[in-house]
Protein backbone atom coordinates (compact mmCIF):
# COMPACT_ATOMS: atom_id res chain seq x y z
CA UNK A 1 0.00 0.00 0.00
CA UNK A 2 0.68 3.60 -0.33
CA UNK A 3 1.09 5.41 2.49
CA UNK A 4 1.42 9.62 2.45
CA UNK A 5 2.50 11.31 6.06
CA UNK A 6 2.99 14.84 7.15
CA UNK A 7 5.19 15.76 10.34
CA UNK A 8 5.91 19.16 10.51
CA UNK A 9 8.66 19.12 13.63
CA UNK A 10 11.61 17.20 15.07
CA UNK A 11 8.68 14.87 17.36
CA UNK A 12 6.42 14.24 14.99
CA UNK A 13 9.39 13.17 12.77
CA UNK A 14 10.51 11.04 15.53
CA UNK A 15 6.82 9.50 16.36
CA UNK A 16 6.45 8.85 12.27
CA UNK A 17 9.53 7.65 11.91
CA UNK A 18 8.82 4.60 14.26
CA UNK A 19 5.22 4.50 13.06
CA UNK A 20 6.80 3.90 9.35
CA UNK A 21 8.97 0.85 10.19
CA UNK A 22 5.82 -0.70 12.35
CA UNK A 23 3.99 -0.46 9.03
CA UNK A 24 6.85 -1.67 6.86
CA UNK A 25 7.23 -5.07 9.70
CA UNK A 26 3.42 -5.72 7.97
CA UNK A 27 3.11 -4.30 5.26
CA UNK A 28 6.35 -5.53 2.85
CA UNK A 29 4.95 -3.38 -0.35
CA UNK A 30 4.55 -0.44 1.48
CA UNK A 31 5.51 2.73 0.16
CA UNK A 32 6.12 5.80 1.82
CA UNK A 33 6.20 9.42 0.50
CA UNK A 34 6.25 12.17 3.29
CA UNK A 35 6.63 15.84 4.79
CA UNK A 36 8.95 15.24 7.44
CA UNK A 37 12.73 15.19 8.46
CA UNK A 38 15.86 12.78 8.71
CA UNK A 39 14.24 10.32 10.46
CA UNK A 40 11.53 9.50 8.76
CA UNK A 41 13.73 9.48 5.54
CA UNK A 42 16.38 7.17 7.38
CA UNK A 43 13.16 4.74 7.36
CA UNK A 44 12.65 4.68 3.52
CA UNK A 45 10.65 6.56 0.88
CA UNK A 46 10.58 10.28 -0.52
CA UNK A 47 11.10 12.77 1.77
CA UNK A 48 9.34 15.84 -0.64
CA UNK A 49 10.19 18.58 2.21
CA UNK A 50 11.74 19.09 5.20
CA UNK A 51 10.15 19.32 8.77
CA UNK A 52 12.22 22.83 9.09
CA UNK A 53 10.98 24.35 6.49
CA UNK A 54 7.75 24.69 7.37
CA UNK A 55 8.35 24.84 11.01
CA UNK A 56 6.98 28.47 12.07
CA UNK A 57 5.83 28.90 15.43
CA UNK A 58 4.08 32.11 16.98
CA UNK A 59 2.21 34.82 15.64
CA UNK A 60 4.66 36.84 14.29
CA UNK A 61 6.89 34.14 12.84
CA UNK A 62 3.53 33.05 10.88
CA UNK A 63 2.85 35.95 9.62
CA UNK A 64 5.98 37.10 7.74
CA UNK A 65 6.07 33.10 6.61
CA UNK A 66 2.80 33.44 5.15
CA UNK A 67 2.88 33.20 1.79
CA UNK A 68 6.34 29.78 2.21
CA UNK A 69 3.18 28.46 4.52
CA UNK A 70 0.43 28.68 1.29
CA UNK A 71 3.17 27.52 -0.92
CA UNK A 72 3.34 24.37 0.75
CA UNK A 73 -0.14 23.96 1.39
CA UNK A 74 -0.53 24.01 -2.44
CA UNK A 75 2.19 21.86 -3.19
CA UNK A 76 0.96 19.36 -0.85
CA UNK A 77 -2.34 19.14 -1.90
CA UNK A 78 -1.10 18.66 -5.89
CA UNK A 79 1.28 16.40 -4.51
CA UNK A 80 -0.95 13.58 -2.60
CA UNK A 81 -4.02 14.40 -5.83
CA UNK A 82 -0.58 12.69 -8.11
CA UNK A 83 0.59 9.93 -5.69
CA UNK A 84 -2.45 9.07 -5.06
CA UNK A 85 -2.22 7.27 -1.17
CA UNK A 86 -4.43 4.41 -0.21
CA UNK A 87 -4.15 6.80 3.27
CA UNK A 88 -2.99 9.89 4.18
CA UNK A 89 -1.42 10.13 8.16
CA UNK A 90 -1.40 13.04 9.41
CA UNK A 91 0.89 13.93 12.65
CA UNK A 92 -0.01 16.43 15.35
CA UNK A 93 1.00 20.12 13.84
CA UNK A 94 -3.03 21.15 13.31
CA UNK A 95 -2.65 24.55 11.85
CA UNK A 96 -1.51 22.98 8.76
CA UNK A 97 -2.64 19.37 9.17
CA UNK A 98 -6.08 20.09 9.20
CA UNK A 99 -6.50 22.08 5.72
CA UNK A 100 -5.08 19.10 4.62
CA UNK A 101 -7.60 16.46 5.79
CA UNK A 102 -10.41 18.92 4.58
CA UNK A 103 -8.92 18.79 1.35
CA UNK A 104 -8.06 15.27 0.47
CA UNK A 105 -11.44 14.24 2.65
CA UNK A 106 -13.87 16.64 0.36
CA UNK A 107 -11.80 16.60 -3.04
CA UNK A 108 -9.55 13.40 -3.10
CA UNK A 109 -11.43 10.96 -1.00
CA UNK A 110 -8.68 8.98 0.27
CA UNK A 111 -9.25 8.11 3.98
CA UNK A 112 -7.32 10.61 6.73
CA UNK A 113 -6.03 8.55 9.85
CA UNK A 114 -4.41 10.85 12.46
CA UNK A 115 -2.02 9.97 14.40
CA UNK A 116 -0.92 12.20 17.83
CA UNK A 117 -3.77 14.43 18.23
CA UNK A 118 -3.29 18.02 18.48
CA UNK A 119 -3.89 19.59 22.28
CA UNK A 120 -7.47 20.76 20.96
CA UNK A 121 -8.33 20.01 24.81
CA UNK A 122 -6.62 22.79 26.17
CA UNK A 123 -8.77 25.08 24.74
CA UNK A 124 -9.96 24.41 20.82
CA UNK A 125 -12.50 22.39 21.34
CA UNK A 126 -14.07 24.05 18.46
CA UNK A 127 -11.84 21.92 16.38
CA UNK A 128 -13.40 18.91 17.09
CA UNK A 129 -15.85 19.41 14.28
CA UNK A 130 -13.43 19.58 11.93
CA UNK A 131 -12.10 16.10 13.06
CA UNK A 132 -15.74 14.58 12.73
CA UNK A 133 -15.93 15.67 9.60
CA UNK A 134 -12.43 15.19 7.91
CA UNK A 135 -10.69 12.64 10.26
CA UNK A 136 -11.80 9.00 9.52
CA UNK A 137 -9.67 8.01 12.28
CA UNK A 138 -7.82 9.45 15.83
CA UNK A 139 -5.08 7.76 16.96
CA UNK A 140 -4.27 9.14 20.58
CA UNK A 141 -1.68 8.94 22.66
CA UNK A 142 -2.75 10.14 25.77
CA UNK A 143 -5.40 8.36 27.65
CA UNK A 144 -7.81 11.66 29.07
CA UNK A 145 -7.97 12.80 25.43
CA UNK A 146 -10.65 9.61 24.80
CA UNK A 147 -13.11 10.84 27.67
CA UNK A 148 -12.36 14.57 26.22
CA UNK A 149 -13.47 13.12 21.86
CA UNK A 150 -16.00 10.85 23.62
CA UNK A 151 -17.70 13.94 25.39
CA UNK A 152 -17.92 15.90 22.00
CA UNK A 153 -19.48 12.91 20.01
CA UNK A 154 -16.19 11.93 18.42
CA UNK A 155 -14.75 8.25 18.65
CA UNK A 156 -11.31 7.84 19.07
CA UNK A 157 -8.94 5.46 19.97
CA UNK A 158 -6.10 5.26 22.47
CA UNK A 159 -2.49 3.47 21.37
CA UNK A 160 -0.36 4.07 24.23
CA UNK A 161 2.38 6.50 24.11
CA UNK A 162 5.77 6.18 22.35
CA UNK A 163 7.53 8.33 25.44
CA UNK A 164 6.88 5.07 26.45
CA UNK A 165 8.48 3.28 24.21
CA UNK A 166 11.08 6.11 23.89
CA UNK A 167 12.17 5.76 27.33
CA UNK A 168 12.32 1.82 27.43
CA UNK A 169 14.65 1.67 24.29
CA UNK A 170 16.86 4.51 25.04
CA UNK A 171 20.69 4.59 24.70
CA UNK A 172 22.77 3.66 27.89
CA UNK A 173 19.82 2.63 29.43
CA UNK A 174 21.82 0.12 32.15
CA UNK A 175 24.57 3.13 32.26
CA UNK A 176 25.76 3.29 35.90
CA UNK A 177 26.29 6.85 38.25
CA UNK A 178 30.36 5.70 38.06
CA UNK A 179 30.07 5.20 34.19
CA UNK A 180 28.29 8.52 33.50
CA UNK A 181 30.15 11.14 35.78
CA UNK A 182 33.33 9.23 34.22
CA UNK A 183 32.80 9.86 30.84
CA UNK A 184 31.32 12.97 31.20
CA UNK A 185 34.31 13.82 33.69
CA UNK A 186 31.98 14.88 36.42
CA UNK A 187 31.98 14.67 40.14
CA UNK A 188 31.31 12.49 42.40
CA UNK A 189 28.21 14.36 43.66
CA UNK A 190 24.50 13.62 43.44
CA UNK A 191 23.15 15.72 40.49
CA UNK A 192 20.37 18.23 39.94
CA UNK A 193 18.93 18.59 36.26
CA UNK A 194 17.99 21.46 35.15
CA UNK A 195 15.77 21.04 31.75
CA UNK A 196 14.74 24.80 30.35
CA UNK A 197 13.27 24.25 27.39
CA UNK A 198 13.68 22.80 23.62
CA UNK A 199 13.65 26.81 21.99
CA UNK A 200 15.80 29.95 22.81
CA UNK A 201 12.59 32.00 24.08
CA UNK A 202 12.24 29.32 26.50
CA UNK A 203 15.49 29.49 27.50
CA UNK A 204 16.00 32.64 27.90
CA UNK A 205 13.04 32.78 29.79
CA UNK A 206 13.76 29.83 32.51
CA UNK A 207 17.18 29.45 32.70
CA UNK A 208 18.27 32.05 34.85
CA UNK A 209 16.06 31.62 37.38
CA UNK A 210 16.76 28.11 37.57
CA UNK A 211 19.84 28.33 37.98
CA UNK A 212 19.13 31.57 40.89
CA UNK A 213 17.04 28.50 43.00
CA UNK A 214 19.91 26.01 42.87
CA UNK A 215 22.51 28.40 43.92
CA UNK A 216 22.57 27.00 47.49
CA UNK A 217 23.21 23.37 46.33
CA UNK A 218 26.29 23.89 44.39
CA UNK A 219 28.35 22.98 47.52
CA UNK A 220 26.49 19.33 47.79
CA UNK A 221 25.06 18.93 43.80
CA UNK A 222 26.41 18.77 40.62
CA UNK A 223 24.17 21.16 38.44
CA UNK A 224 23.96 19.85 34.98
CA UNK A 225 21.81 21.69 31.97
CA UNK A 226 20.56 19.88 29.67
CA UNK A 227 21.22 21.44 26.25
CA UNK A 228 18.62 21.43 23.17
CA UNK A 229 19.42 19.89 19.95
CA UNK A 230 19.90 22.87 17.58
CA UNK A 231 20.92 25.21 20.34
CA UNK A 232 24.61 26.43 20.30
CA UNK A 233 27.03 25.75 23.77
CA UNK A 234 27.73 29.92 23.39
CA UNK A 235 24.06 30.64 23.66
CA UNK A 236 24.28 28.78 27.22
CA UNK A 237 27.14 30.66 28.22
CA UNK A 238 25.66 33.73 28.30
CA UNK A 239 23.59 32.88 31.40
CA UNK A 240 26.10 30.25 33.26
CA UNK A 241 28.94 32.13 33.00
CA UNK A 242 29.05 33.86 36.19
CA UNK A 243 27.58 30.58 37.17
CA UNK A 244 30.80 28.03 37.14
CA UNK A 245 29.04 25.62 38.98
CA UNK A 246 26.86 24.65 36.53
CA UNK A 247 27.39 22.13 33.15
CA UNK A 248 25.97 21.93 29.59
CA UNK A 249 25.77 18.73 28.49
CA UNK A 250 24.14 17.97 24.78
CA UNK A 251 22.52 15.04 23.30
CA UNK A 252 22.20 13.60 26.88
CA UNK A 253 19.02 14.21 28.41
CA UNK A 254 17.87 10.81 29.26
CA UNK A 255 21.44 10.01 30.78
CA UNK A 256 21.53 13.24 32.64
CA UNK A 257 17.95 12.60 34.22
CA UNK A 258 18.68 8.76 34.32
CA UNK A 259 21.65 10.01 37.01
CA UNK A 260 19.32 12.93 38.76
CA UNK A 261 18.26 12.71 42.37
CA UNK A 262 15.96 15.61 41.26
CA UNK A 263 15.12 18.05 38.51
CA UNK A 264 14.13 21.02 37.18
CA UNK A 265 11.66 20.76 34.53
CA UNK A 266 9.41 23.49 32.16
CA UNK A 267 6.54 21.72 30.43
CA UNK A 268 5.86 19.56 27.68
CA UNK A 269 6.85 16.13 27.26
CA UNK A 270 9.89 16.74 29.39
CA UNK A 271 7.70 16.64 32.10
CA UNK A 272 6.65 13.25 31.06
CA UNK A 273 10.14 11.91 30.61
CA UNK A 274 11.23 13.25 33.94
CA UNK A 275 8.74 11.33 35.48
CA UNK A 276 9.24 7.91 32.92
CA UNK A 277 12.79 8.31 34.41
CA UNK A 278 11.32 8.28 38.14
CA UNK A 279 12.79 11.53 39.34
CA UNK A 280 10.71 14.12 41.39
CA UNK A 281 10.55 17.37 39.73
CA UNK A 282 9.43 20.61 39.90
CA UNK A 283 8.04 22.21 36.85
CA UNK A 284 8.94 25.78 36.25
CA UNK A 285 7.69 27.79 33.42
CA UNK A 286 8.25 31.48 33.05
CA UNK A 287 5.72 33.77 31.57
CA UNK A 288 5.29 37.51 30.23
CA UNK A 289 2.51 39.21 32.21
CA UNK A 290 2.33 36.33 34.64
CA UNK A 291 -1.01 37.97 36.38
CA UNK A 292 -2.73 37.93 33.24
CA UNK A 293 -1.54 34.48 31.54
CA UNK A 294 -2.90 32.76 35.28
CA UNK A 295 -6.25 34.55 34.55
CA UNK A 296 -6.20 33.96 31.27
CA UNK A 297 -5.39 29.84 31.72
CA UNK A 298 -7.89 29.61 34.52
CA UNK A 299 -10.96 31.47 32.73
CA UNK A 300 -10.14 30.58 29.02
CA UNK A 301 -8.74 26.96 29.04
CA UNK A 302 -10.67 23.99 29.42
CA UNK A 303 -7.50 22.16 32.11
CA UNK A 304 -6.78 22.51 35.20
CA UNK A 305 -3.22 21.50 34.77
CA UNK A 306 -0.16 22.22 32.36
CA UNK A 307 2.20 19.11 32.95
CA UNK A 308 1.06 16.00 31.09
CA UNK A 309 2.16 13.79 34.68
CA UNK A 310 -0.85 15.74 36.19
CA UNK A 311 -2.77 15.86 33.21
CA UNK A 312 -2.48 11.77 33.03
CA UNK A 313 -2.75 11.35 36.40
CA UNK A 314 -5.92 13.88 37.11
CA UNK A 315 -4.34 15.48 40.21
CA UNK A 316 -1.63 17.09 41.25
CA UNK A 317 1.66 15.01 41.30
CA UNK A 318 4.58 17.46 40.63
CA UNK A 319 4.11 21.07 41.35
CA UNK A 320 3.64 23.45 38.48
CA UNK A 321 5.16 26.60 38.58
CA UNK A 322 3.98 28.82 36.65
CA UNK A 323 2.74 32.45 35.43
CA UNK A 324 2.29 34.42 39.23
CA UNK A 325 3.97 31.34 40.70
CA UNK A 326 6.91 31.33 38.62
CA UNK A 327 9.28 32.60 41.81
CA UNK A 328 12.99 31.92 42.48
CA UNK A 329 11.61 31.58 45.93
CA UNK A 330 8.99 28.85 44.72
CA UNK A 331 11.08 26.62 42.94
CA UNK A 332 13.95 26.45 45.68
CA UNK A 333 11.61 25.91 48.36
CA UNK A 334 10.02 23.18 46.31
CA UNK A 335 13.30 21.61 45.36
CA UNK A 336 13.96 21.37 49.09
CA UNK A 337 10.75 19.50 49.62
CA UNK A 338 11.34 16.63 46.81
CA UNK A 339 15.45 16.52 48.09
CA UNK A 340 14.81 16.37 51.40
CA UNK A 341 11.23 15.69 52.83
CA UNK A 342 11.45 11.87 52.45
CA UNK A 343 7.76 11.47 52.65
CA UNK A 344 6.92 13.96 49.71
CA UNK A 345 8.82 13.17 47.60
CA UNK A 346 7.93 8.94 48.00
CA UNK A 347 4.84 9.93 47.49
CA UNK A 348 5.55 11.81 44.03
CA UNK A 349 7.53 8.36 42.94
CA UNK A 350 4.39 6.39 44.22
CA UNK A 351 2.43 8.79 41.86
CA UNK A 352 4.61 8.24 39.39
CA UNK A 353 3.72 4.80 39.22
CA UNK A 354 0.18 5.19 39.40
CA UNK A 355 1.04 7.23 36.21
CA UNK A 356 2.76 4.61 34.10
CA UNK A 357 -0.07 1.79 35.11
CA UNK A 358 -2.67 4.92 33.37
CA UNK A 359 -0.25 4.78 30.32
CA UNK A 360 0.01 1.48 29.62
CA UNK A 361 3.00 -0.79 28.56
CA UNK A 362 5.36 0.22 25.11
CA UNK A 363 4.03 -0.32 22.11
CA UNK A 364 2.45 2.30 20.96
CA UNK A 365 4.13 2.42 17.29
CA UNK A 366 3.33 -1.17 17.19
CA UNK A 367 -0.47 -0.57 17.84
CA UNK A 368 -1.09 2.32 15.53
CA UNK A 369 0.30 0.48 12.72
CA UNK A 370 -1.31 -2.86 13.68
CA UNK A 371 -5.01 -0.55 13.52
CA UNK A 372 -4.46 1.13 10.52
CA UNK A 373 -2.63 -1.74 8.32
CA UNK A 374 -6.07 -4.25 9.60
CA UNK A 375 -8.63 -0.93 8.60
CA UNK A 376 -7.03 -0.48 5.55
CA UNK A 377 -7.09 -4.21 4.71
CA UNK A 378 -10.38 -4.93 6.03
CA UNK A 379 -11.66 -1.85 3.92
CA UNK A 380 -10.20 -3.07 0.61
């Protein structure tokens, strides 16, 4: 079969890239042809463009893309009409992803399967028609989001999450403390992680208070940073270098948290990770016009929580940080309850567990394949 997928970032290439050799394990005539990015093309196929051009994020950044943003649109529309899929998979990034299935569902009739559903929950629930009406099938990967479809008349269906799977097949993953602080040429001193984001804006915005709250525990820590793919060592400098203590280490981030006794965390699926990797956590996220971003979340969105381990979990298991809480004061006083208050911080690891039991086993890769190789087949 013929199978057309569009990822338009570096985890949507990763997710598709994973979902592409599930397929090819069943199907041994598939064919792929694909927006995406180096992974997806290290699995086979065309790769017809490239995740980073087309990655513009923000208001501003989509604006002065606009018209490289309709270009692709077109060309991706004339594109599937000549290849001609048996299915088109679509992978998170909405904005874009959605014109799509409204086009191929209205004017090409080839069935739309998505896989990784976009954060509609958080407040675009509007969006849910489109799905009903374009979308022949949701793949999910997080288990609330079927109550959330299933409460606006949509059925979906939940595959487990590749963090999972992610996390159990990861590099070094029986590395010991000795073998890590040796080839890193560390210390021999627990460590604290500090994770402050995946972009620059982030960055700039979480870093340096991070590193203000851990100030006190350079005499007994080792403070490591984990640095971004993408973002240059010089970049981190800027803010650690009246801050010797601290380390950047690239390319690491499962070893680094792996090796934590506690961490540092701003949202997103770092969050999840973190907690995968069984390490209490605090999560910190910096905002502009924190007064008005809290009322803003707690009027306009439809969660009561920004970190996924809460979101799964449907309480609060790590403490989130954020907007007016955002505080140097905060964080280190919550980094000195997970260190050091033995009961708290069990009780975040017990959580923790109660988390992955929600999740479900790896897989997930497997599963979405396995569902849409037996719809296909069955509707042929």
């Amino acid at each position: 079969m013929k199978y057309y997928l569009i990822a338009g970032e570096a985890s949507g290439d990763l997710h598709a890239s994973n979902l592409m050799q599930s397929l090819g394990g069943l199907d041994k005539e598939a064919d792929f042809r694909f927006f995406g990015g180096d992974l997806m093309q290290s699995v086979g196929g065309t790769l017809v463009r490239h995740y980073r051009d087309m990655a513009f994020m923000g208001i501003i950044p989509v604006l002065l893309n606009a018209r490289t943003i309709l270009r692709n649109l077109a060309f991706c529309k004339k594109d599937i009409a000549a290849y001609r899929p048996d299915v088109v998979i679509l992978v998170d990034y909405p904005g874009f992803n959605l014109k799509i299935a409204k086009h191929v569902k209205t004017q090409l009739d080839i069935p739309v399967y998505y896989y990784i559903s976009p954060k509609v929950w958080a407040w675009k629930k509007y969006r849910v028609k489109s799905f009903r009406k374009y979308v022949d099938e949701m793949l999910c990967i997080l288990p609330f989001e079927v109550d959330f479809f299933r409460e606006n008349r949509y059925k979906v269906h939940y595959v487990g999450n590749p963090t999972v799977d992610a996390i159990a097949q990861r590099d070094y993953k029986d590395e010991t403390f000795a073998e890590f602080i040796t080839t890193n040429n560390l210390d021999n001193k627990p460590i604290i992680a500090l994770l402050a984001g995946s972009r620059k804006q982030e960055i700039s915005s979480n870093l340096p208070s991070m590193l203000e709250a851990v100030k006190g525990y350079s005499e007994g820590y080792q403070l490591i940073v984990a640095g971004a793919p993408g973002i240059e060592r010089s970049f981190y400098d800027d803010f650690i270098g009246s801050f010797p203590p601290a380390k950047v280490l690239f390319y690491q981030t499962y070893r680094i948290l792996a090796q934590s006794d506690a961490a540092l965390v701003t949202s997103g699926t770092a969050t999840l990770e973190t907690a995968l990797l069984n390490v209490p956590q605090v999560v910190c996220y910096r905002t502009p016009t924190p007064r008005l971003t809290y009322w803003i979340f707690k009027h306009m969105f439809h969660t009561p929580y920004i970190s996924l381990v809460n979101l799964i979990c449907g309480r609060e298991v790590v403490k989130e940080l954020f907007a007016r809480f955002f505080t140097v004061d905060n964080i280190r006083k919550e980094l000195k309850q997970i260190l050091h208050v033995q009961g708290y911080r069990q009780n975040m690891l017990d959580n923790y567990e109660d988390m992955r039991r929600i999740l479900g086993g790896s897989g997930a890769s497997s599963r979405a394949a396995a569902f849409i190789h037996r719809s296909l087949t069955i509707g042929n």
